[in-house]
PDB file of N, CA and C in Angstrom:
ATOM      1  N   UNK A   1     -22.972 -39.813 -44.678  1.00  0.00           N
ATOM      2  CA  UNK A   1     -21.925 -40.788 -44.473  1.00  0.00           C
ATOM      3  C   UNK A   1     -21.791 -41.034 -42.982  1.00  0.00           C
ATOM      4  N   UNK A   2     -21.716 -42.428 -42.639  1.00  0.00           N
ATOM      5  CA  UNK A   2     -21.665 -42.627 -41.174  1.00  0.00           C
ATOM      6  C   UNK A   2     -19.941 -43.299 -40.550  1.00  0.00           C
ATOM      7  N   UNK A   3     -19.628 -42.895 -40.061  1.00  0.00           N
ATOM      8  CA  UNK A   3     -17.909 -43.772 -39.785  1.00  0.00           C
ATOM      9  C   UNK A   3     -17.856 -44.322 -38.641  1.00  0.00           C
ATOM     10  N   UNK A   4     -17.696 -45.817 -38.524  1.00  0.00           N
ATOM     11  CA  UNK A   4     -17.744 -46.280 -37.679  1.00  0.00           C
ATOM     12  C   UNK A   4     -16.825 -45.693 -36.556  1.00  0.00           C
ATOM     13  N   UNK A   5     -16.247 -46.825 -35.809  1.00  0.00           N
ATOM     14  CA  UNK A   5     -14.709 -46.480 -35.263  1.00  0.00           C
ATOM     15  C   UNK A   5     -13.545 -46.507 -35.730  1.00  0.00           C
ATOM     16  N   UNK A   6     -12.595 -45.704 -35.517  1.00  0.00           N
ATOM     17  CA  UNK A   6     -11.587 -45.477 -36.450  1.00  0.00           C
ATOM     18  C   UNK A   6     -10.432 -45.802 -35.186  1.00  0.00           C
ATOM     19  N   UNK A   7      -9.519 -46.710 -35.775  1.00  0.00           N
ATOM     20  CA  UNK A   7      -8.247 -46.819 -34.444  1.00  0.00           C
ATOM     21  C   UNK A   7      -6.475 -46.199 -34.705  1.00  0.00           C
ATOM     22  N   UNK A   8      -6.256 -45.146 -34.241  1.00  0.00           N
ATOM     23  CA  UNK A   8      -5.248 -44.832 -34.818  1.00  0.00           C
ATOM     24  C   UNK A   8      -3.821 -46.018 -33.852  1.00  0.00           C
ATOM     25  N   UNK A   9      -2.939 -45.766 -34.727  1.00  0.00           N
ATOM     26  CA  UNK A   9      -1.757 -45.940 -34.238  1.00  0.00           C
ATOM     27  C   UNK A   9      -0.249 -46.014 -34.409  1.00  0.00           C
ATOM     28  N   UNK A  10       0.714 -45.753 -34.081  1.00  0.00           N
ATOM     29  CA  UNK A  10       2.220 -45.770 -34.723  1.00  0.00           C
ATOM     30  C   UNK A  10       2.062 -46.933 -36.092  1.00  0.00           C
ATOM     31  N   UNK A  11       2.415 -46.474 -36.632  1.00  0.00           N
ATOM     32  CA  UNK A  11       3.376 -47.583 -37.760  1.00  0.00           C
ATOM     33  C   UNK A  11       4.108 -48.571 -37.454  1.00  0.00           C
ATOM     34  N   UNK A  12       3.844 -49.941 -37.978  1.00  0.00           N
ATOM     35  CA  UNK A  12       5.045 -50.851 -37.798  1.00  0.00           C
ATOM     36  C   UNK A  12       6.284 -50.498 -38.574  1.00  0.00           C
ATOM     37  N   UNK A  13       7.663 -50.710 -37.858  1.00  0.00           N
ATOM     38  CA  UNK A  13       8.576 -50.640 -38.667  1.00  0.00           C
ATOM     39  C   UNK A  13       8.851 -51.133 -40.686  1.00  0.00           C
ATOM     40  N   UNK A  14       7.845 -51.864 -40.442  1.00  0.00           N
ATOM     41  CA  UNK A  14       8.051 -52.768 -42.126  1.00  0.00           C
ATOM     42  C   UNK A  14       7.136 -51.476 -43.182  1.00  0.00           C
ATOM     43  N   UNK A  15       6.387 -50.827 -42.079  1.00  0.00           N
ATOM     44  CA  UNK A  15       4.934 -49.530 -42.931  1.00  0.00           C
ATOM     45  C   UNK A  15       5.916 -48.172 -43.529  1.00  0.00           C
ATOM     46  N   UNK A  16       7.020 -48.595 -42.790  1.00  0.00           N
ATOM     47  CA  UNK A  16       7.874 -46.843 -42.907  1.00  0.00           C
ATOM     48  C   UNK A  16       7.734 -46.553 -44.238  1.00  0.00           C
ATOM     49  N   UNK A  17       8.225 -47.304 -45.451  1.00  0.00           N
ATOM     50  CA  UNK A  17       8.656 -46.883 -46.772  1.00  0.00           C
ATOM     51  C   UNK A  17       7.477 -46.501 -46.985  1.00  0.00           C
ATOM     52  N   UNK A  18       6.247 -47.236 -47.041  1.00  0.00           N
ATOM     53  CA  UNK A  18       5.025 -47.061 -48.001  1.00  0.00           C
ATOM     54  C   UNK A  18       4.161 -45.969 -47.405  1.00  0.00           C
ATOM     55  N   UNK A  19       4.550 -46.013 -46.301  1.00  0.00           N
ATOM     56  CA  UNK A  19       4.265 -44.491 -45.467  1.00  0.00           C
ATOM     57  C   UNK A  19       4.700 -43.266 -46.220  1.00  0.00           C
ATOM     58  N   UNK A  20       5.828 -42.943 -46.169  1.00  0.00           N
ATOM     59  CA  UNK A  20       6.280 -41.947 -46.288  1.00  0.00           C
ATOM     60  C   UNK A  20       5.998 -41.829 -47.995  1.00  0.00           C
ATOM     61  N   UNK A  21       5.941 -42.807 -48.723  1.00  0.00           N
ATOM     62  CA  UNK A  21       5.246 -42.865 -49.991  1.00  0.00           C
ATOM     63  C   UNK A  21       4.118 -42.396 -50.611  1.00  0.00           C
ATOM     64  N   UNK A  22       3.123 -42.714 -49.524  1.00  0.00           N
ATOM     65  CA  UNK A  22       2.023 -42.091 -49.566  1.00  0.00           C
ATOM     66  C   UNK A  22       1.821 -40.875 -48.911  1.00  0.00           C
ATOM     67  N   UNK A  23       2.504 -40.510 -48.120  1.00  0.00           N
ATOM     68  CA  UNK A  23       2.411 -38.610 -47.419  1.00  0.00           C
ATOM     69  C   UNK A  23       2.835 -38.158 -49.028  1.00  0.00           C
ATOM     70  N   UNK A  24       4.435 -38.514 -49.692  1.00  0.00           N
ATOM     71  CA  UNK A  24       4.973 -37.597 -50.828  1.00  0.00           C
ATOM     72  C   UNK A  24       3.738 -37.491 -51.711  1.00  0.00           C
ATOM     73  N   UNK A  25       3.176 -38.856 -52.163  1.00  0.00           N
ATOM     74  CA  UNK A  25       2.042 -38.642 -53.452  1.00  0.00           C
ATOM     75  C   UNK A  25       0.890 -37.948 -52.495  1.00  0.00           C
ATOM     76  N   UNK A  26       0.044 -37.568 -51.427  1.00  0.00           N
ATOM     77  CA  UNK A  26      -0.564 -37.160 -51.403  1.00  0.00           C
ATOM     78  C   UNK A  26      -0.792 -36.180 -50.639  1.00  0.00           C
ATOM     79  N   UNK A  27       0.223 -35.757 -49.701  1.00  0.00           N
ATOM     80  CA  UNK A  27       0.017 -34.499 -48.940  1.00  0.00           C
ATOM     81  C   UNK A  27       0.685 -33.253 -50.160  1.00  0.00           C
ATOM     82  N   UNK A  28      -0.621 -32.088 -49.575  1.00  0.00           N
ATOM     83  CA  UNK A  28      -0.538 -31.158 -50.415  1.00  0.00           C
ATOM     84  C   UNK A  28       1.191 -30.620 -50.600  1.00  0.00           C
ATOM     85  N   UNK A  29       1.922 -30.618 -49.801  1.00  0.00           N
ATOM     86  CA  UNK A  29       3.604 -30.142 -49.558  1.00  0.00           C
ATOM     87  C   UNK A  29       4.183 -31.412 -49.777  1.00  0.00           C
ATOM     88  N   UNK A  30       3.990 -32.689 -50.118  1.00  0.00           N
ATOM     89  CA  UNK A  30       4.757 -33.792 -50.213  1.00  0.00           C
ATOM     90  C   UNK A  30       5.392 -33.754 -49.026  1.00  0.00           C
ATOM     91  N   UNK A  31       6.377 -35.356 -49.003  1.00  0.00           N
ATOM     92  CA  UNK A  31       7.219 -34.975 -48.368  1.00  0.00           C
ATOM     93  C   UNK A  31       8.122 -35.499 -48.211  1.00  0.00           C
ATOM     94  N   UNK A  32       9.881 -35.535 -47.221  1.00  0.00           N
ATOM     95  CA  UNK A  32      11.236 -35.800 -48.040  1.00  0.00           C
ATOM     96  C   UNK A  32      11.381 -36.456 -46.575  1.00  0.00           C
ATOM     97  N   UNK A  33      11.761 -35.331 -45.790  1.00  0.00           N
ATOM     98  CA  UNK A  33      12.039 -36.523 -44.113  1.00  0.00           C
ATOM     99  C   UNK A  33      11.358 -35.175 -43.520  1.00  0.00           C
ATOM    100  N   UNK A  34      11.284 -35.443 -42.000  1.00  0.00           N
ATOM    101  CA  UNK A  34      10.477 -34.980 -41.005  1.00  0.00           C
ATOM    102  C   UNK A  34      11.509 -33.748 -40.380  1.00  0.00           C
ATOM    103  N   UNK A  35      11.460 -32.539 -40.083  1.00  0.00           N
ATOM    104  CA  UNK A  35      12.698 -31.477 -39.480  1.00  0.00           C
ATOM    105  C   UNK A  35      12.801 -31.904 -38.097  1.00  0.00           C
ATOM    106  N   UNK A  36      13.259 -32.588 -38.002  1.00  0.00           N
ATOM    107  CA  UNK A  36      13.752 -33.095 -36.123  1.00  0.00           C
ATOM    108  C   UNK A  36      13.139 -34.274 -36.326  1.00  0.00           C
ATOM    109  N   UNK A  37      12.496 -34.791 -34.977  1.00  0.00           N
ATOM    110  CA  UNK A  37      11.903 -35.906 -34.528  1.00  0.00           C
ATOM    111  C   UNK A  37      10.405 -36.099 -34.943  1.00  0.00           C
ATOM    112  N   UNK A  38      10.375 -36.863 -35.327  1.00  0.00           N
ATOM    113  CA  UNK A  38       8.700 -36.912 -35.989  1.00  0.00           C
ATOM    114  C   UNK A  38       7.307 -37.914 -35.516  1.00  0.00           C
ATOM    115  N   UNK A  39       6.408 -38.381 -35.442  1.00  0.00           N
ATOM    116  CA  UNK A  39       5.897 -39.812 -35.004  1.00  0.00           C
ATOM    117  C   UNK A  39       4.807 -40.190 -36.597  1.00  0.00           C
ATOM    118  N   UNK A  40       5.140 -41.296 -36.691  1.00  0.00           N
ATOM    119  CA  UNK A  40       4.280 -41.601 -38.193  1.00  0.00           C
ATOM    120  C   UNK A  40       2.956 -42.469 -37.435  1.00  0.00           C
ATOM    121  N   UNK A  41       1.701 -42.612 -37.676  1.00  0.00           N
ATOM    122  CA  UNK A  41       0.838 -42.715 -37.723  1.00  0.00           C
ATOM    123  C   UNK A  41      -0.431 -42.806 -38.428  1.00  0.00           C
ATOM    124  N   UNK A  42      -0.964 -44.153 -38.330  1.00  0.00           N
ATOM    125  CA  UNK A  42      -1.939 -44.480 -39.408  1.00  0.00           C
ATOM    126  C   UNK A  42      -3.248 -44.994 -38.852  1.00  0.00           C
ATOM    127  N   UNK A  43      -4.065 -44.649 -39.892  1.00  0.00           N
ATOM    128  CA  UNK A  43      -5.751 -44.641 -39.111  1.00  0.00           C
ATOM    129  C   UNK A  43      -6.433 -45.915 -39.468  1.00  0.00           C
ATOM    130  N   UNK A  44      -6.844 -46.667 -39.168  1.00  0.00           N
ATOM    131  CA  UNK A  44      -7.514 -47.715 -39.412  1.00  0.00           C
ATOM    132  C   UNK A  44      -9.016 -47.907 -39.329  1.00  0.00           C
TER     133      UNK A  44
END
């Protein structure tokens, strides 16, 4: 498998819900809110 370039970056405000939607369905611990301050981030 070869991967090109990958560009990370913050989330737009409108990404929050479906964000945190997809961490609950797929991170192994789900998840509810962040313990303090958090930064959300997505890979492109």
């Amino acid at each position: 498998m070869v991967i090109g370039e990958v560009d990370v970056r913050p989330i737009r405000p409108d990404e929050r819900r479906h964000w945190d939607a997809l961490m609950d369905e797929h991170h192994y611990l789900g998840f509810r809110q962040f313990a303090g301050r958090g930064l959300r981030h997505v890979a492109e």
